[in-house]
N, C-alpha and C. Protein backbone atom coordinates (compact mmCIF):
# COMPACT_ATOMS: atom_id res chain seq x y z
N UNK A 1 97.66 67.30 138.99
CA UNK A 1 96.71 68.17 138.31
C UNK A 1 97.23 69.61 138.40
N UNK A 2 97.49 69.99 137.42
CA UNK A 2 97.60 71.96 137.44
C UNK A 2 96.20 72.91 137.94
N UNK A 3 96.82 73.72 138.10
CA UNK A 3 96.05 74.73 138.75
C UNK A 3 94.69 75.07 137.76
N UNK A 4 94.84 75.29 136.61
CA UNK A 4 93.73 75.80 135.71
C UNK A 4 92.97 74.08 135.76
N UNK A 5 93.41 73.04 135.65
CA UNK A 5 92.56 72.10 135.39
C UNK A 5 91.59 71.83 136.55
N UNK A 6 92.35 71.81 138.03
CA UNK A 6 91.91 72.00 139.35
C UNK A 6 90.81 73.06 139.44
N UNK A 7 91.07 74.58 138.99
CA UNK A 7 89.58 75.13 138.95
C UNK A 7 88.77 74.46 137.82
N UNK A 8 88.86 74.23 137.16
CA UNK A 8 87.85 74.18 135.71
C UNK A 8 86.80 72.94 136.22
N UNK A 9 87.73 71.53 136.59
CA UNK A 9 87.05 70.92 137.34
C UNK A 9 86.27 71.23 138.54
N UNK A 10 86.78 72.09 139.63
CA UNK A 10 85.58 72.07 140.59
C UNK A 10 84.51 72.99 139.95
N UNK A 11 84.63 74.23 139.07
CA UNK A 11 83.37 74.94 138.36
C UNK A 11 81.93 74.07 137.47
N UNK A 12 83.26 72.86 137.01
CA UNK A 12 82.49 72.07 136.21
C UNK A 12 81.43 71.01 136.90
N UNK A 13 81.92 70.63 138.03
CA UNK A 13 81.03 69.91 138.84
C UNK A 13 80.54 70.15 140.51
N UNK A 14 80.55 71.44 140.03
CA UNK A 14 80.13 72.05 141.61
C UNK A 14 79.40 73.55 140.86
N UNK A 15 78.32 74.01 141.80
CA UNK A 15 77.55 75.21 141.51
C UNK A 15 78.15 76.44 142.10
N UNK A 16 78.30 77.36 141.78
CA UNK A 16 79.17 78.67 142.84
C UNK A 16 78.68 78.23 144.44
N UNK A 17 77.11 78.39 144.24
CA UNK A 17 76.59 78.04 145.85
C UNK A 17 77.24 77.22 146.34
N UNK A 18 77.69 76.07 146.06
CA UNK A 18 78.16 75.08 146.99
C UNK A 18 79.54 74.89 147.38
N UNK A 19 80.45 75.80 147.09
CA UNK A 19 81.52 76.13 147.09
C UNK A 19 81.77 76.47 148.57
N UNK A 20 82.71 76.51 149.46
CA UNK A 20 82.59 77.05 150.54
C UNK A 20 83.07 78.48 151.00
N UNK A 21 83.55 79.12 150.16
CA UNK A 21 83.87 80.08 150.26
C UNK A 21 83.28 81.22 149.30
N UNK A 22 81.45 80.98 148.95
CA UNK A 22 80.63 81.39 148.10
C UNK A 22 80.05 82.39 149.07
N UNK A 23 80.06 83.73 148.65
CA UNK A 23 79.09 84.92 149.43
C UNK A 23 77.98 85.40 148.39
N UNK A 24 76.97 85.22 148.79
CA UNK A 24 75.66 85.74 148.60
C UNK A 24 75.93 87.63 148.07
N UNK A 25 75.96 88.27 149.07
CA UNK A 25 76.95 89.25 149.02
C UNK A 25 77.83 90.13 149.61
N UNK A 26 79.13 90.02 148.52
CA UNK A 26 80.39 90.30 149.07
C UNK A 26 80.64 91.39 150.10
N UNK A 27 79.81 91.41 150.94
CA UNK A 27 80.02 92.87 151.75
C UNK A 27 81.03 93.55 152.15
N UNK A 28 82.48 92.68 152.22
CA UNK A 28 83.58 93.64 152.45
C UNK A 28 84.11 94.29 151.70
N UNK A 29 84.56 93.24 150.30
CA UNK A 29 84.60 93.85 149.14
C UNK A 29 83.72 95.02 148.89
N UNK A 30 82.60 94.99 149.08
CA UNK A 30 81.68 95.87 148.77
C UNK A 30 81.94 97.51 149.28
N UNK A 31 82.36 96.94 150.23
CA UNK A 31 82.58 98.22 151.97
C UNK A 31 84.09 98.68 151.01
N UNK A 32 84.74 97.55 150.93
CA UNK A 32 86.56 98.35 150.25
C UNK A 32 86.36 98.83 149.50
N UNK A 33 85.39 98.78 148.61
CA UNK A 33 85.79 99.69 146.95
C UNK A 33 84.40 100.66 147.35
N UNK A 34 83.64 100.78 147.88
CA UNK A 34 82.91 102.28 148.50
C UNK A 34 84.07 102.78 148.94
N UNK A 35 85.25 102.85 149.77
CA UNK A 35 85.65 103.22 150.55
C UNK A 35 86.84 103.69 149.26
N UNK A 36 87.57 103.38 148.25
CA UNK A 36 88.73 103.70 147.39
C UNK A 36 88.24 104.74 146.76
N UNK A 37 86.06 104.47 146.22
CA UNK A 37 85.96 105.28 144.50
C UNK A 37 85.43 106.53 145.06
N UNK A 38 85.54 107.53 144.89
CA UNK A 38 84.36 108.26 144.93
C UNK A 38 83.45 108.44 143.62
N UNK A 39 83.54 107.88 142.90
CA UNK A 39 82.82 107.69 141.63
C UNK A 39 82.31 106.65 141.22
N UNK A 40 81.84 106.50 140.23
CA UNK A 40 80.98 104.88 140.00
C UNK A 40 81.63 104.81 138.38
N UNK A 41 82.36 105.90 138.05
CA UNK A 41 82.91 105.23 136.95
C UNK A 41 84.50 104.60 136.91
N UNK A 42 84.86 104.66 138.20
CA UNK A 42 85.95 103.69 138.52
C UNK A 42 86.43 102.72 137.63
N UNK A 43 87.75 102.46 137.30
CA UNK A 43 88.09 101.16 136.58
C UNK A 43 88.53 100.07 137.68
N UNK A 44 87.36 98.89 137.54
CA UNK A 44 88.05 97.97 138.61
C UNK A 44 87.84 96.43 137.82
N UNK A 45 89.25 95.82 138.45
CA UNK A 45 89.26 94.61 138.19
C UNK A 45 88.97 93.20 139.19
N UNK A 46 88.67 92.53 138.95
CA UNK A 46 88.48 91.52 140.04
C UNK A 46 88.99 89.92 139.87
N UNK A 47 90.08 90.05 140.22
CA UNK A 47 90.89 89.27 140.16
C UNK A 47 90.62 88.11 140.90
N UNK A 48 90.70 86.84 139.94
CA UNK A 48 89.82 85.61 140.51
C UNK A 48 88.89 85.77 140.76
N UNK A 49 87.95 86.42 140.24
CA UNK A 49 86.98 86.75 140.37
C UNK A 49 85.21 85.36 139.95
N UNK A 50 86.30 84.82 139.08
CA UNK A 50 85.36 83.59 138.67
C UNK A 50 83.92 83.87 138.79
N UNK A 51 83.21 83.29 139.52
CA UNK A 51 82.06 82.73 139.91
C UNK A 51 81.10 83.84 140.90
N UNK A 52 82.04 84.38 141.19
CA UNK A 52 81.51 85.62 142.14
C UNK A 52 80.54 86.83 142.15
N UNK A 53 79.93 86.85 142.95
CA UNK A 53 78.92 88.18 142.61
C UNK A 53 78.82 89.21 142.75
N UNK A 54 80.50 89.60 143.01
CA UNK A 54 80.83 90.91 143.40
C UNK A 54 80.69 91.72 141.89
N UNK A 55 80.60 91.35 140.97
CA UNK A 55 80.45 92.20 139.72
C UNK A 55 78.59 92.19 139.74
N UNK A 56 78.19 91.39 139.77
CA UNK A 56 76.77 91.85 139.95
C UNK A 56 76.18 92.94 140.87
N UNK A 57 76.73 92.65 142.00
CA UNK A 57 76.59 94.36 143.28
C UNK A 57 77.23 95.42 142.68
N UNK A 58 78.37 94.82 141.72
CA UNK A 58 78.65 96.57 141.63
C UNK A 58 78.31 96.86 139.86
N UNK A 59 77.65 96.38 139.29
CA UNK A 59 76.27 96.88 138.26
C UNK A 59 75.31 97.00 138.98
N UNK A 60 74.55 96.78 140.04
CA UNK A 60 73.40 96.95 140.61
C UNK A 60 73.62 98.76 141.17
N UNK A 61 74.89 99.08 141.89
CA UNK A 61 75.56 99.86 142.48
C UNK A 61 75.80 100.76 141.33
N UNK A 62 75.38 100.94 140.30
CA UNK A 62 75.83 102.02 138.86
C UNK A 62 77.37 101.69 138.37
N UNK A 63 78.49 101.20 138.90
CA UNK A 63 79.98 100.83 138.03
C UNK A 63 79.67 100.46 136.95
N UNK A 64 80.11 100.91 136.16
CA UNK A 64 80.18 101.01 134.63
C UNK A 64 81.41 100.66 133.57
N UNK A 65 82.62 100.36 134.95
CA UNK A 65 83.70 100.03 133.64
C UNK A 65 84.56 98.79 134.85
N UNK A 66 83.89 97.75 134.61
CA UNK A 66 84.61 96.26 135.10
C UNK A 66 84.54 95.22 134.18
N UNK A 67 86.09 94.55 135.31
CA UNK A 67 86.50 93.44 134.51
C UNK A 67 86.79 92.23 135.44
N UNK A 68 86.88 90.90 134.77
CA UNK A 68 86.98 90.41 135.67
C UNK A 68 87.25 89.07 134.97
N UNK A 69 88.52 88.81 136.14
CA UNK A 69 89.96 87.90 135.55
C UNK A 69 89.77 86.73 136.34
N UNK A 70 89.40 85.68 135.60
CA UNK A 70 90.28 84.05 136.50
C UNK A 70 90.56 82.71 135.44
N UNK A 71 90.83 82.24 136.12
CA UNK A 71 92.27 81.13 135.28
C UNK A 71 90.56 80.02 134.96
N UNK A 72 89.55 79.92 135.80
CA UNK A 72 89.10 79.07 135.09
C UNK A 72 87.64 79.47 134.37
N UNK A 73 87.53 79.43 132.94
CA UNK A 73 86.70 79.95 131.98
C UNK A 73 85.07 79.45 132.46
N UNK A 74 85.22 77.48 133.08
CA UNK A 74 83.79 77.44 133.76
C UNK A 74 83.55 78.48 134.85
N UNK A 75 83.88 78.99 136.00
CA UNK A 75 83.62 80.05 136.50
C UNK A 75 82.68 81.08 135.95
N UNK A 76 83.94 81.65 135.53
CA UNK A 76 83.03 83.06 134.34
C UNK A 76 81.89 82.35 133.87
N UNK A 77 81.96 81.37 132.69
CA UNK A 77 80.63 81.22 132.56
C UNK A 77 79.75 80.68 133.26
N UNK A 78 79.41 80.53 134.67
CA UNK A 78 78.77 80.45 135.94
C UNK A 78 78.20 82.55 135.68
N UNK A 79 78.81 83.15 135.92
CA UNK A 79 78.55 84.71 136.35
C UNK A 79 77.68 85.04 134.84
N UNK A 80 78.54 84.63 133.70
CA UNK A 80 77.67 85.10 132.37
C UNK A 80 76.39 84.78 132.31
N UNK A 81 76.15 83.24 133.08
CA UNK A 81 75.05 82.61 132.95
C UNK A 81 74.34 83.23 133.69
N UNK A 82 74.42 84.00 135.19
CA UNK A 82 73.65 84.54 135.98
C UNK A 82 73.37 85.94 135.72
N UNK A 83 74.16 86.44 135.00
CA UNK A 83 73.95 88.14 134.46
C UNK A 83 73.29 88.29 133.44
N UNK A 84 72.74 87.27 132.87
CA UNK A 84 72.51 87.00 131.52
C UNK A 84 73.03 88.61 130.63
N UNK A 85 72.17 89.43 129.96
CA UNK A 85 72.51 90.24 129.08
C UNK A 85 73.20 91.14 129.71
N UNK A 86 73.08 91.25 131.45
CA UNK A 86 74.39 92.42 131.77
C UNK A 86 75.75 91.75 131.70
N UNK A 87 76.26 90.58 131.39
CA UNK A 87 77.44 89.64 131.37
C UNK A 87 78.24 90.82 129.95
N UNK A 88 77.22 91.47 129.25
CA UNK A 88 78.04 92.09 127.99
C UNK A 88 78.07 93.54 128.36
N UNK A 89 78.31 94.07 129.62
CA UNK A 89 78.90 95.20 130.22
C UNK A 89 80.34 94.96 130.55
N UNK A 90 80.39 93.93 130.86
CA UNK A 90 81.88 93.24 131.52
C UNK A 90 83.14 92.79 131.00
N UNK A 91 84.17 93.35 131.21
CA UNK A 91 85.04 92.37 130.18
C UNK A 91 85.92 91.05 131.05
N UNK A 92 85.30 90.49 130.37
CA UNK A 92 85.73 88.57 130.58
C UNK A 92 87.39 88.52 130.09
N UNK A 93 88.05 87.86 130.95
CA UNK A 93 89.29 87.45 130.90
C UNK A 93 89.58 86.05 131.59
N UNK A 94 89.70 85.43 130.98
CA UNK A 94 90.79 84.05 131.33
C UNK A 94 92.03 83.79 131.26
N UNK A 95 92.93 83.92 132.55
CA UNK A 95 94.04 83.78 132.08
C UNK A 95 94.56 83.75 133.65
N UNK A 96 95.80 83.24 133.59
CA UNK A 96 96.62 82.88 134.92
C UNK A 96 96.78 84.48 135.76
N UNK A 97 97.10 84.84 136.69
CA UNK A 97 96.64 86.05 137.51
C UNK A 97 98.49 86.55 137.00
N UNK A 98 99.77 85.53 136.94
CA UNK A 98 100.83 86.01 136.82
C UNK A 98 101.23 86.42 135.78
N UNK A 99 100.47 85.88 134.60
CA UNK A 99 100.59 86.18 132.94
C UNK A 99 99.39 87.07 132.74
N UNK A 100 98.86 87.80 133.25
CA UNK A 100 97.80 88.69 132.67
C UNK A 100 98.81 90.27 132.29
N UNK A 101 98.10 90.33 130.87
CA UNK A 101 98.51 91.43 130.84
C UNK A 101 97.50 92.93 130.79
N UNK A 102 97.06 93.72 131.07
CA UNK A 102 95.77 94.06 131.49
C UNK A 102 96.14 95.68 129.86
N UNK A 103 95.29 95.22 129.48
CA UNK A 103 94.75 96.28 128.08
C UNK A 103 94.43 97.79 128.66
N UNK A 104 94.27 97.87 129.61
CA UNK A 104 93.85 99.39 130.71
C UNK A 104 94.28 99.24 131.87
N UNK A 105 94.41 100.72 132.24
CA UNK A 105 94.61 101.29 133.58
C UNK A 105 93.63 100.71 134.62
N UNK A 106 93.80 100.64 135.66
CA UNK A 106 92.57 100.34 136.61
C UNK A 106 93.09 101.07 137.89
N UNK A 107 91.54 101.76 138.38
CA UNK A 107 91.97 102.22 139.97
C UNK A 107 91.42 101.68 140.65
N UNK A 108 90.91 100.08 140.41
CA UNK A 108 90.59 99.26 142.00
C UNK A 108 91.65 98.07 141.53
N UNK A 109 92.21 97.32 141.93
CA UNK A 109 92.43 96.24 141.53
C UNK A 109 92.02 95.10 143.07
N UNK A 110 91.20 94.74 143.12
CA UNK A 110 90.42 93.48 143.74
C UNK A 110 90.46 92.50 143.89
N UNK A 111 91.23 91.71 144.54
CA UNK A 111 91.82 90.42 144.95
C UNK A 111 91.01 89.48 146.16
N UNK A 112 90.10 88.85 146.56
CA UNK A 112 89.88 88.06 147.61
C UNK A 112 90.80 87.22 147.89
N UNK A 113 91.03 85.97 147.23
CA UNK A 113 91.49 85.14 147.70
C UNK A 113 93.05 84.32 146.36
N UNK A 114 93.33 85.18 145.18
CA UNK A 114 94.25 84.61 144.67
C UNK A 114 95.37 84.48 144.88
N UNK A 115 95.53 85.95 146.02
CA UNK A 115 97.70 86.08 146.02
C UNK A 115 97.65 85.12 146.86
N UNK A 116 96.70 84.45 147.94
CA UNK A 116 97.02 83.39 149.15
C UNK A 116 97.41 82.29 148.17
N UNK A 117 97.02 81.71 147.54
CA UNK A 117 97.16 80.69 146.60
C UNK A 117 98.43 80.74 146.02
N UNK A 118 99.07 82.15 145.95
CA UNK A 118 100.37 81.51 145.20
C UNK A 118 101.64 81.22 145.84
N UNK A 119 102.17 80.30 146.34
CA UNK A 119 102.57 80.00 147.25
C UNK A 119 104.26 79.76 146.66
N UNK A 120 104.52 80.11 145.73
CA UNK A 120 105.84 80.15 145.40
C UNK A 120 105.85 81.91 144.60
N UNK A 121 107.49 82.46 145.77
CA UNK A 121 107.72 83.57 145.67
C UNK A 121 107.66 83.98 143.90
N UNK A 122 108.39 83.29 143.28
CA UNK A 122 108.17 84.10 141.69
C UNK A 122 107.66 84.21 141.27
N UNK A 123 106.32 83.19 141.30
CA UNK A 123 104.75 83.61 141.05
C UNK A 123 104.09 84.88 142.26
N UNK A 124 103.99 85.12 143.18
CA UNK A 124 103.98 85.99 143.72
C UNK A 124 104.57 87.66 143.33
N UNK A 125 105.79 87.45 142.70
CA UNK A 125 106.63 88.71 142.25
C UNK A 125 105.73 89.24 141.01
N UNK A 126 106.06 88.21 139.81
CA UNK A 126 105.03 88.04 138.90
C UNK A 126 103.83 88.60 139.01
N UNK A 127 102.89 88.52 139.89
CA UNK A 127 101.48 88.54 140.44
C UNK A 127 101.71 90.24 140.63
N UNK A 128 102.64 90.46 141.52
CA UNK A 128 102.81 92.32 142.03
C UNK A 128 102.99 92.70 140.88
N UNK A 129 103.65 92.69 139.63
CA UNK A 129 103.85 93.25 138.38
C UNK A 129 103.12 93.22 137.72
N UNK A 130 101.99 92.54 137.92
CA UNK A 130 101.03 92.41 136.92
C UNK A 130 99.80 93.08 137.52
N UNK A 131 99.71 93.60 139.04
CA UNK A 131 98.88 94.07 139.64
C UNK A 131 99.21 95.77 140.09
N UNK A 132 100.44 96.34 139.12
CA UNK A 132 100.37 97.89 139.34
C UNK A 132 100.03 98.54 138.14
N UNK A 133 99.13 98.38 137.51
CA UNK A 133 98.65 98.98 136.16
C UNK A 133 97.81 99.94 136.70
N UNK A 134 98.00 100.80 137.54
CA UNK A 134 96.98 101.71 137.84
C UNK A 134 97.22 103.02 137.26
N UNK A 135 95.36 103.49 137.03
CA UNK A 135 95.19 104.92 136.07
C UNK A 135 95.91 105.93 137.06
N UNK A 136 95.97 107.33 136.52
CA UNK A 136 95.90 108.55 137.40
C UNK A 136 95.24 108.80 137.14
N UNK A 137 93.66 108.27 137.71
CA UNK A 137 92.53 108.75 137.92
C UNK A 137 92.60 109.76 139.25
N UNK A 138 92.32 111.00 139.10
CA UNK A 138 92.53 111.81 140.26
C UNK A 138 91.12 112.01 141.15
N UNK A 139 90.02 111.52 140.92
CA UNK A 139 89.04 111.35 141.52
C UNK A 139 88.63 110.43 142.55
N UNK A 140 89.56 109.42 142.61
CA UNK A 140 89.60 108.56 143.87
C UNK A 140 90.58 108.97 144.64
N UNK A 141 89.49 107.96 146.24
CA UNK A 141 90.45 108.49 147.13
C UNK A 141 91.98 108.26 147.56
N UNK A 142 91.89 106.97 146.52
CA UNK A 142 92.93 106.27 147.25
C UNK A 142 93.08 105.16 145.46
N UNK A 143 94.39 104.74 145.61
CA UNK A 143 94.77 103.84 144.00
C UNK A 143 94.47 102.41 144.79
N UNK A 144 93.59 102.04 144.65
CA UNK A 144 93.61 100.69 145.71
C UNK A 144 94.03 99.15 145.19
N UNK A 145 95.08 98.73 146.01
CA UNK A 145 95.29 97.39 145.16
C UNK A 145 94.83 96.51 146.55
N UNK A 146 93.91 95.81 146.56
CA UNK A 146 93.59 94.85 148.32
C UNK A 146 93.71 93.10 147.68
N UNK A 147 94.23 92.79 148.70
CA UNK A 147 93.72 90.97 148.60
C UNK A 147 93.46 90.66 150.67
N UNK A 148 92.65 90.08 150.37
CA UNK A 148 92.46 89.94 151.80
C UNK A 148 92.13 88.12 151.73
């Protein structure tokens, strides 16, 4: 099984909740990108972001310009389904994390858990090239690229 079919299937027959590595909310994430913006109009992306509710805390939180990237499309529509009409603040992307090509600058770029996953170096290299698209936004503190 490939990787995109492997997520699509567990989105398709599993709920975000039951996932084991599902946070209610993302508090570190949360704590890292307080800690990069000093602004709320930050460009941030959230890479593998799927199913996650770290884009919901940070519309609750005033951010105003996110996006948010993963390889499997049931995911996202897990988050669209839960944001209902704020899902059209967001820009939705599906696509492999090493082939993304990102349409804008961004000064968060937000990773939990995808670079662990790639476990062969050229996808990895791939992954760093596709993860330095950052603005010169001079209002943050810091150009932050994290995967933890």
């Amino acid at each position: 099984m490939n990787k995109k079919s492997h997520w699509e299937n567990i989105y398709q027959n599993k709920l975000p909740e039951e996932v084991s590595w599902y946070q209610d909310v993302p508090t570190i994430s949360l704590e890292l990108i307080s800690v990069c913006s000093m602004s709320n109009d930050a460009v941030i992306i959230d890479v593998g972001g799927g199913a996650s509710t770290l884009s919901d805390c940070l519309l609750e939180k005033g951010y105003t310009h996110l996006t948010v990237l993963d390889l499997s499309a049931n995911a996202l529509e897990h988050s669209k389904q839960r944001l209902g009409d704020k899902a059209n603040l967001i820009d939705w992307h599906v696509d492999e994390s090493t082939q993304f090509s990102a349409s804008k600058r961004y000064d968060i770029w937000h990773d939990r858990a995808v670079f662990h996953f790639l476990t062969d170096e050229n996808d990895r290299e791939k992954y760093k090239k596709c993860s330095k698209c950052f603005s010169q936004n001079r209002r943050l503190r810091h150009h932050c690229r994290f995967c933890y």
